[in-house]
C-alpha atoms as a PDB file:
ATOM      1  CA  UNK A   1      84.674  87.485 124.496  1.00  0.00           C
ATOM      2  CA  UNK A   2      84.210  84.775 121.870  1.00  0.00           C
ATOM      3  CA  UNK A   3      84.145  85.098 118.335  1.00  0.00           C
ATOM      4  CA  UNK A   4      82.872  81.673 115.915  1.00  0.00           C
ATOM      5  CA  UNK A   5      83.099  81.921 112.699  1.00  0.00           C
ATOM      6  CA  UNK A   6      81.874  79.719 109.737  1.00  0.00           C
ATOM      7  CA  UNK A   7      81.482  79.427 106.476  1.00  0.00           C
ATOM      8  CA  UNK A   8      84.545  78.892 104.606  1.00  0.00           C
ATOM      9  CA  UNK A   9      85.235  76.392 102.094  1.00  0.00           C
ATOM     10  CA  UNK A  10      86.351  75.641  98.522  1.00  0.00           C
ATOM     11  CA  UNK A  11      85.011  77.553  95.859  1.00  0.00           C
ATOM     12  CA  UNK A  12      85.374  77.931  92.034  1.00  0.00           C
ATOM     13  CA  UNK A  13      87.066  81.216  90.989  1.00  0.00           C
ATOM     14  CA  UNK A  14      83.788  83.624  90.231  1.00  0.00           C
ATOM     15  CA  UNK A  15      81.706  82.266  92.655  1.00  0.00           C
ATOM     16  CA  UNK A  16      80.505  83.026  96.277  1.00  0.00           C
ATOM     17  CA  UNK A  17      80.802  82.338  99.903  1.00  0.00           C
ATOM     18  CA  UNK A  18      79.004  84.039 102.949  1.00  0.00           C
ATOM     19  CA  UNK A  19      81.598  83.851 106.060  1.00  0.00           C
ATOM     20  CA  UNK A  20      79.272  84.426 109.218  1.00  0.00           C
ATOM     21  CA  UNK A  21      80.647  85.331 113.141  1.00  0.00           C
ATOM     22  CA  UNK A  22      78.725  85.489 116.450  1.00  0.00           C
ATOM     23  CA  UNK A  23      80.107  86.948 119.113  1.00  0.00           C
ATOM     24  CA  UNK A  24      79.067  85.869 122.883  1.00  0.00           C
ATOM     25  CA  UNK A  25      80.522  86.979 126.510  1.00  0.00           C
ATOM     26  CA  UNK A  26      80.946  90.619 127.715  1.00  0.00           C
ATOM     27  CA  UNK A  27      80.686  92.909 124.672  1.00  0.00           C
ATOM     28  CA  UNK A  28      79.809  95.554 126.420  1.00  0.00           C
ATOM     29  CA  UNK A  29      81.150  98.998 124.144  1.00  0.00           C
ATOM     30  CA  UNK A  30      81.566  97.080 121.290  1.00  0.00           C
ATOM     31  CA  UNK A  31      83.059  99.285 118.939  1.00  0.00           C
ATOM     32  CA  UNK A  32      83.658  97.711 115.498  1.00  0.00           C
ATOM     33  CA  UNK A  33      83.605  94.142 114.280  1.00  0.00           C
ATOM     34  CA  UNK A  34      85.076  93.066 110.767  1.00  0.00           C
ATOM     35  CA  UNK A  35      86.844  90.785 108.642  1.00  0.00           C
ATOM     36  CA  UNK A  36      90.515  89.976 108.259  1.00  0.00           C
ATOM     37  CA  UNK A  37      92.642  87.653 106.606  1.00  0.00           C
ATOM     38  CA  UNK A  38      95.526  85.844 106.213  1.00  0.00           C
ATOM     39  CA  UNK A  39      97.034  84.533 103.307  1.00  0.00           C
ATOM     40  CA  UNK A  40     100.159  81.465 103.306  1.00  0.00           C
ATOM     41  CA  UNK A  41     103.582  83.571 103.596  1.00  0.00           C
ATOM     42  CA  UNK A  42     102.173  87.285 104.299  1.00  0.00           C
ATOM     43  CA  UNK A  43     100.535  89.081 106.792  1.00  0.00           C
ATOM     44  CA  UNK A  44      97.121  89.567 107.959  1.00  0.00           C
ATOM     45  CA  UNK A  45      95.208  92.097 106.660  1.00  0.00           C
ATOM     46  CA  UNK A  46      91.760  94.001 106.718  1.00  0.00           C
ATOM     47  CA  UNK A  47      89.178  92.975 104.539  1.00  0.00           C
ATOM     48  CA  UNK A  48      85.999  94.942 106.001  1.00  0.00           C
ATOM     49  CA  UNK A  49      84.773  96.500 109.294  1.00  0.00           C
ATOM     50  CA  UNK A  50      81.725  97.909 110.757  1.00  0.00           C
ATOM     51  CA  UNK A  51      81.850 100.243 112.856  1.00  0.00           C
ATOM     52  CA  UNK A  52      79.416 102.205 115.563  1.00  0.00           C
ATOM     53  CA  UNK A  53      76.713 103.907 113.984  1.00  0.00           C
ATOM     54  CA  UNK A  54      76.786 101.959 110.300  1.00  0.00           C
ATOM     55  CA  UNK A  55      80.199 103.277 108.508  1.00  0.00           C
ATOM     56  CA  UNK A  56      82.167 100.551 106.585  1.00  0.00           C
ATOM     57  CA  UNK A  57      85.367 100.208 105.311  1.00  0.00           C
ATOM     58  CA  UNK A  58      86.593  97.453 102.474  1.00  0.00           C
ATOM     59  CA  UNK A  59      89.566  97.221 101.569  1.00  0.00           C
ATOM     60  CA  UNK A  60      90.572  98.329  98.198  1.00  0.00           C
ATOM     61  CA  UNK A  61      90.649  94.869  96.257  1.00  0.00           C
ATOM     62  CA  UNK A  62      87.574  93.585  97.620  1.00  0.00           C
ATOM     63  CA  UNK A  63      85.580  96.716  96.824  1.00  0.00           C
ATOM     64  CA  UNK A  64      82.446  95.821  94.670  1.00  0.00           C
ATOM     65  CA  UNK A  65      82.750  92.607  95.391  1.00  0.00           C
ATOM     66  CA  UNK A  66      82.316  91.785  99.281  1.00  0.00           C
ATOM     67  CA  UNK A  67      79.991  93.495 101.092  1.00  0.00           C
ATOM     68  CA  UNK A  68      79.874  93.333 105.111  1.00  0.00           C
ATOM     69  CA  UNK A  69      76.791  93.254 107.099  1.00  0.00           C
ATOM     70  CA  UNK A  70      76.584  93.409 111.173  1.00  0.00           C
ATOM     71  CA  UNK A  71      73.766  92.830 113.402  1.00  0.00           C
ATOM     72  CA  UNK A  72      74.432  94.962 116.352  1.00  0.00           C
ATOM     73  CA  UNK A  73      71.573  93.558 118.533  1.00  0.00           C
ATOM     74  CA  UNK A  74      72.694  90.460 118.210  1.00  0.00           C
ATOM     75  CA  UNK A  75      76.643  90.867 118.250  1.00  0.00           C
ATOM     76  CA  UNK A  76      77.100  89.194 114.299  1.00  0.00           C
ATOM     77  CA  UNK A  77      78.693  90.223 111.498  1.00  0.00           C
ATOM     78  CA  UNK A  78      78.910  88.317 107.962  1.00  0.00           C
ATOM     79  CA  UNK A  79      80.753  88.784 104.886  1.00  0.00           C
ATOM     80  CA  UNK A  80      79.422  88.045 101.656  1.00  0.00           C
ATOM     81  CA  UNK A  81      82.001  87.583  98.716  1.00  0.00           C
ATOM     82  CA  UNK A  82      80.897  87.501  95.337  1.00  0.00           C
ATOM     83  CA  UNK A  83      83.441  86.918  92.362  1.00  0.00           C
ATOM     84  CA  UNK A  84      85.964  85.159  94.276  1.00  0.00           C
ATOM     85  CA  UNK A  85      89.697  85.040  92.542  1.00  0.00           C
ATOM     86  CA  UNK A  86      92.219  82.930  93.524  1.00  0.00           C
ATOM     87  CA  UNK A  87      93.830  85.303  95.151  1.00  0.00           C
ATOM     88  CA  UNK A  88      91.339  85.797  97.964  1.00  0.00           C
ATOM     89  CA  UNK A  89      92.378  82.120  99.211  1.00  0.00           C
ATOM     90  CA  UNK A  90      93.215  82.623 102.745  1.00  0.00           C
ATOM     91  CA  UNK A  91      92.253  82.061 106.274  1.00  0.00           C
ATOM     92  CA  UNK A  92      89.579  84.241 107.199  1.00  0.00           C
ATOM     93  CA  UNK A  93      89.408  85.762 111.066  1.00  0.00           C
ATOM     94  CA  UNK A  94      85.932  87.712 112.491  1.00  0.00           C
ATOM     95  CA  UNK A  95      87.125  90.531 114.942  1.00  0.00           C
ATOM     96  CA  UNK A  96      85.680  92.520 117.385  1.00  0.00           C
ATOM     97  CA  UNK A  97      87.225  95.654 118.934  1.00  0.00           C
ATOM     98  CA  UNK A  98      85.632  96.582 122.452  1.00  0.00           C
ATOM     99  CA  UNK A  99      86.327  99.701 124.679  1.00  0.00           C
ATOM    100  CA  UNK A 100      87.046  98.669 128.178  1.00  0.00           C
ATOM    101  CA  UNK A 101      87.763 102.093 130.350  1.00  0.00           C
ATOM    102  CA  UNK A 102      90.899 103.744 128.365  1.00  0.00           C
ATOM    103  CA  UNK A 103      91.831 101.002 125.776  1.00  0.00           C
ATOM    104  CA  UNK A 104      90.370  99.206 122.767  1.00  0.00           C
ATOM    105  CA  UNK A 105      90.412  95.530 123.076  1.00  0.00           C
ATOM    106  CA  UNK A 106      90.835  93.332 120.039  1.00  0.00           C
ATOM    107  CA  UNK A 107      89.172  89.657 119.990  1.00  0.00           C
ATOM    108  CA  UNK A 108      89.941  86.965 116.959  1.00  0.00           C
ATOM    109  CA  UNK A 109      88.064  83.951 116.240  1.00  0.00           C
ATOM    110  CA  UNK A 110      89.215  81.005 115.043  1.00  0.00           C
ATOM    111  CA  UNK A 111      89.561  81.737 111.345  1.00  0.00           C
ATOM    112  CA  UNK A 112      87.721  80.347 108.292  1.00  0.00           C
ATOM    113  CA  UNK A 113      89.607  78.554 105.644  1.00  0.00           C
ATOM    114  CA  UNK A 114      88.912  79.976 102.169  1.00  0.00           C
ATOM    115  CA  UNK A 115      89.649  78.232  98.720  1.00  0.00           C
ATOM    116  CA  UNK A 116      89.159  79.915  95.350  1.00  0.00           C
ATOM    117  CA  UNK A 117      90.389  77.431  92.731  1.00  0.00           C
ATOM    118  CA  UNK A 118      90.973  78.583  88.897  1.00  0.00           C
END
């Protein structure tokens, strides 16, 4: 499995970026695919994920202000941020969780560099 990302960039704090992530190879029993990332000095962390059958999940200080979308048919999912702060600066990684037999796979792409100035 392959995920590609794109989309990042540098941004003024307030505006908006649309991070977008196609996934290719054997996603057979895809499960979920989402958004994570990581800023400099701490760990990686969720910012959205779509799962089977439509639910989402944000995490809390992105709520109201990115909203995840995910084509199933065609194995994508983007994230639209609006009212980017600085402190959403970070590397951003597309995932995709897929079930082979008894365990639940996790794939990364590359990551997406994000830059909110002030």
């Amino acid at each position: 499995v392959q995920l590609q990302a794109s989309g990042g960039g540098l941004v003024q704090a307030g505006g908006s970026l649309r991070l977008s992530c196609a996934a290719s190879g054997n996603m057979f029993n895809i499960q979920a695919m989402g958004w994570y990332r990581q800023a400099p000095g701490k760990e990686r962390e969720l910012v959205a994920v779509s799962t089977n059958g439509g639910s989402t999940n944000y995490a809390d200080s992105v709520k109201g202000r990115f909203t995840i979308s995910r084509d199933a048919a065609k194995n994508t999912v983007d994230l639209q941020m609006n009212s980017l702060r600085p402190e959403d600066t970070a590397v951003y990684f597309c995932s995709a969780n897929v079930r082979r037999s008894s365990v639940t796979f996790r794939y990364w792409g590359q990551g997406t560099l994000v830059t909110v100035s002030s």
